[in-house]
Protein backbone atom coordinates (compact mmCIF):
# COMPACT_ATOMS: atom_id res chain seq x y z
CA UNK A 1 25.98 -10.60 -29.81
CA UNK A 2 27.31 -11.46 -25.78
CA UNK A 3 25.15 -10.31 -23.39
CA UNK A 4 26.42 -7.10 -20.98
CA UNK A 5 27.85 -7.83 -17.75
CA UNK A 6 25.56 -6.39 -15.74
CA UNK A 7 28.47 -4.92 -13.39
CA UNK A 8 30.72 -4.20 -16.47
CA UNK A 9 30.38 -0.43 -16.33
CA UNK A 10 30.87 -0.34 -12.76
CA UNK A 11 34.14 -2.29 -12.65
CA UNK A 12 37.49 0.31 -12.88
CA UNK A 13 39.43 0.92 -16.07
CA UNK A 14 42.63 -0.28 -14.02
CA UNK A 15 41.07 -3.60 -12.93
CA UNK A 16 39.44 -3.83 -16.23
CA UNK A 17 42.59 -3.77 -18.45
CA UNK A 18 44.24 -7.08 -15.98
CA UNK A 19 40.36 -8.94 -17.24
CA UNK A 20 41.48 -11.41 -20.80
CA UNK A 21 37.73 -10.27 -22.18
CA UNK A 22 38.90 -12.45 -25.27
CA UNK A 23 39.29 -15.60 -23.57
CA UNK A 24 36.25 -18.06 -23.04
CA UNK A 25 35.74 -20.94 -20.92
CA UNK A 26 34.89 -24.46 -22.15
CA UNK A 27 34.68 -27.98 -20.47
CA UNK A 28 36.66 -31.35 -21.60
CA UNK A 29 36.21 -34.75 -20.00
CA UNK A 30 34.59 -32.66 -17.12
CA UNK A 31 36.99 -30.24 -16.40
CA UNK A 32 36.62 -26.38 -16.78
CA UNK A 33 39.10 -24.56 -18.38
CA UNK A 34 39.78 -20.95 -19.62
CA UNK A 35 41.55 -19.33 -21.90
CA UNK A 36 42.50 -20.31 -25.64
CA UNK A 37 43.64 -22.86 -28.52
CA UNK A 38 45.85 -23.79 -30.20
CA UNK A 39 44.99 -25.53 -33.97
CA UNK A 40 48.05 -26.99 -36.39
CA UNK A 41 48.60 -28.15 -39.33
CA UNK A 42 51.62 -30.39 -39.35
CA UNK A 43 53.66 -32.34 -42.31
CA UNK A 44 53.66 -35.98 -40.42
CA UNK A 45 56.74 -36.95 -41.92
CA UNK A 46 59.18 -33.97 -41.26
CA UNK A 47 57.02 -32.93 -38.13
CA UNK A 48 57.06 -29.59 -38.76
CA UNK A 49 53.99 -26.86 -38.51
CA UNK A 50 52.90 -25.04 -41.71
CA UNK A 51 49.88 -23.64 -40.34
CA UNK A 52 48.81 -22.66 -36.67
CA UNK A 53 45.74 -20.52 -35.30
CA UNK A 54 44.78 -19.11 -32.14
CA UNK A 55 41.16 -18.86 -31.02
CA UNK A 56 39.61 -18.69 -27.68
CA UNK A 57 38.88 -22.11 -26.08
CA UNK A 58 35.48 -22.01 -26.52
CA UNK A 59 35.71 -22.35 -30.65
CA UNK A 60 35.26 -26.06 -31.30
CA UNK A 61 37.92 -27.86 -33.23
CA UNK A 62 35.88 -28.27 -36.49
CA UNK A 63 35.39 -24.80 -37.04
CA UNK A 64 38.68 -24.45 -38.08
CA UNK A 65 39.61 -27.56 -39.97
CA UNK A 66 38.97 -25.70 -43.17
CA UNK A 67 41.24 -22.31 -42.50
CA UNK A 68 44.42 -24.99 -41.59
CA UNK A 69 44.45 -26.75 -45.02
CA UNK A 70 47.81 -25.20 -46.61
CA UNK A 71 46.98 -25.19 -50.45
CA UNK A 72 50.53 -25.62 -51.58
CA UNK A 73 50.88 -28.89 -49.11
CA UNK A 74 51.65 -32.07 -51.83
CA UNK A 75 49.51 -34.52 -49.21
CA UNK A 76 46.28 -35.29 -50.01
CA UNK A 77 45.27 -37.44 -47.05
CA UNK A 78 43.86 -34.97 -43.68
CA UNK A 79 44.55 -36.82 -40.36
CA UNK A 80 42.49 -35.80 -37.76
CA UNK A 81 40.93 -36.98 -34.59
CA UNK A 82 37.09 -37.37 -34.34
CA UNK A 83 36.44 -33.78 -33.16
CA UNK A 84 36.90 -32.76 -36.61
CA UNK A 85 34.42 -35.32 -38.24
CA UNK A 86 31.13 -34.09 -39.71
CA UNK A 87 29.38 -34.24 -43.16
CA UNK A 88 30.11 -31.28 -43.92
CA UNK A 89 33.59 -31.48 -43.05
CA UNK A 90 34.02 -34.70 -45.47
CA UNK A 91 32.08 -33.37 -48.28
CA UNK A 92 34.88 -30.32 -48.36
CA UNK A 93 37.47 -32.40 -48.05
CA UNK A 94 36.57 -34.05 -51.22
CA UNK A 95 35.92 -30.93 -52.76
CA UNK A 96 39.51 -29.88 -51.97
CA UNK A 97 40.80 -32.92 -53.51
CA UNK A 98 42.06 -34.06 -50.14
CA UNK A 99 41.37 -37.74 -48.85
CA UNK A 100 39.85 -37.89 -45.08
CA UNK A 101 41.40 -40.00 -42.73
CA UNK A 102 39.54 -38.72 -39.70
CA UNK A 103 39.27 -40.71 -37.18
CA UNK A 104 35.54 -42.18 -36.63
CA UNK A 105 33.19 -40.98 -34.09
CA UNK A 106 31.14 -43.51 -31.83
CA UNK A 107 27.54 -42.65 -31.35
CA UNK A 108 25.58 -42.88 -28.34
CA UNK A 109 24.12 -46.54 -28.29
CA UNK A 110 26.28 -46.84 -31.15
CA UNK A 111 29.55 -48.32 -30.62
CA UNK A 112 32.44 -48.60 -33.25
CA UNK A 113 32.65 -51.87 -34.86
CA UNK A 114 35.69 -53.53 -35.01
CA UNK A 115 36.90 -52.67 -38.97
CA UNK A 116 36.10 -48.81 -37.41
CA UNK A 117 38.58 -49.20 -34.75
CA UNK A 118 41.21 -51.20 -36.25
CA UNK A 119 40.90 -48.03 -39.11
CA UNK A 120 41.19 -45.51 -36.21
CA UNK A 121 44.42 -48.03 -34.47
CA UNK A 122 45.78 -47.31 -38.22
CA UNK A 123 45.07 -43.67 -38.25
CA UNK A 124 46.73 -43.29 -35.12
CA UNK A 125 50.12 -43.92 -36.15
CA UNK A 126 50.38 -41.12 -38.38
CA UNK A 127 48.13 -38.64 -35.79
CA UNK A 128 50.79 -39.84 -33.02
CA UNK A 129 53.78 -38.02 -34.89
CA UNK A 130 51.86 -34.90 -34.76
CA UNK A 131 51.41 -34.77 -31.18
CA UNK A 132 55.04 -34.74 -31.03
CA UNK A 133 54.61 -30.89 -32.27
CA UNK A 134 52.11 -30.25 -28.91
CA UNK A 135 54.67 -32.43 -26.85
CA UNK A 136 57.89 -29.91 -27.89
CA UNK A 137 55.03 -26.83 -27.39
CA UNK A 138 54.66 -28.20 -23.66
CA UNK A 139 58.10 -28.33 -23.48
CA UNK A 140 59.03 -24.79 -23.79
CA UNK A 141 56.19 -24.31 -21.38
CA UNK A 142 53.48 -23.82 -23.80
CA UNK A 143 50.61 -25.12 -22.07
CA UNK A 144 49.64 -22.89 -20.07
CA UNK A 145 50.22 -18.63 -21.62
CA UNK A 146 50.51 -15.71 -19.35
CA UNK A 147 48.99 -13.46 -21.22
CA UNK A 148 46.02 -11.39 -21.50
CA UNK A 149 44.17 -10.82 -25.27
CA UNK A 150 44.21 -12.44 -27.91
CA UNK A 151 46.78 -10.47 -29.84
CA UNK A 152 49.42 -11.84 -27.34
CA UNK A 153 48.57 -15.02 -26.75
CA UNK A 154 48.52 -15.41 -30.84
CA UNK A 155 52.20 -13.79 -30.43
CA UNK A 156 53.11 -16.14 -27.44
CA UNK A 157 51.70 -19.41 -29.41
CA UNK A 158 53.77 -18.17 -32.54
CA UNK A 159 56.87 -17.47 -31.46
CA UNK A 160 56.68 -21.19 -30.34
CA UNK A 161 55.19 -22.84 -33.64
CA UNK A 162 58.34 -20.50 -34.94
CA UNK A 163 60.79 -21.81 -32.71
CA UNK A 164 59.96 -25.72 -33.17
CA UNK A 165 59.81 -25.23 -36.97
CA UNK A 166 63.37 -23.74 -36.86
C-alpha cells in the first residue's frame, strides 16, 4: 500500500487532475527519470511486435518477461538482455518449452569470463534487430509521451507498436 502524501488532501482538484499519479520514478546509469515503460516482444526475423505492455517506470524489466511470451509464437529461443536473467526466470522458461538465450549477468567481484562474453557478442546479433523496433518508436517521437495516466500513455505507446507493425 503507498504511503499518503501528507499534502495530498490539501492540493486542488484542478491542479490535481494535471499530477500523472500513475507514473513512478526510477534511476538508470545514474540518471532520474519519470514516467513509464515500454516492454516488447518482437519476431527477430520479420521485426515486427506481437506483444507490448505499458507499466510505470518503476516496474523492473523481469517482472514482465513472463506476460510477453506469445503462446502461438513457433520460436523457442527468448533473447533478452541481462535485466531479465534470474533463476526463476530460467526455470520458467524451460517449463514453457522455450530455450533462454539471455544474456549473462556479471557479478560484483565477479567478472564474465571470456566463453560468457563471446556467448553474450553472439546473443547480441539477434537482440540488435530488435532494437530496431525501439529505434522506429523514437522515430515517430516515442521517447518521450505527453500524457498523463496510464490509460493514455498505454494508448499513446499502442498506436505506435500499431503503426510500426503495419
Amino acid at each position: 500500500m503507498r504511503a499518503k502524501h501528507p499534502r495530498r488532501g490539501r492540493i486542488k482538484p484542478a491542479k490535481r487532475r494535471q499530477k500523472d499519479t500513475d507514473a513512478r520514478w526510477t534511476k538508470k546509469n545514474g540518471r532520474s527519470f519519470f514516467g513509464y515503460k515500454n516492454h516488447i516482444n518482437v519476431d527477430k526475423r520479420h521485426k515486427l511486435i506481437h506483444q507490448y505492455m505499458v507499466t510505470d517506470a518503476a516496474v523492473h524489466d523481469s517482472q514482465c518477461l513472463e506476460a510477453l511470451l506469445d503462446p502461438e509464437n513457433q520460436g523457442v529461443q527468448v533473447f533478452a538482455d541481462s535485466a531479465y536473467r534470474s533463476t526463476e526466470a530460467e526455470q520458467m522458461l524451460c517449463q514453457k518449452g522455450y530455450r533462454s538465450r539471455i544474456h549473462e549477468k556479471a557479478q560484483r567481484n565477479r567478472p564474465l569470463t571470456k566463453a560468457q562474453e563471446l556467448a553474450n557478442t553472439r546473443r547480441s546479433h539477434h537482440r540488435a534487430r530488435v532494437e530496431h523496433a525501439f529505434g522506429a518508436m523514437v522515430q515517430q517521437g516515442g521517447k518521450f509521451l505527453r500524457t498523463i495516466g496510464m490509460a493514455r500513455a498505454e494508448v499513446k505507446i499502442g498506436m505506435m507498436v500499431r503503426h510500426e507493425v503495419a
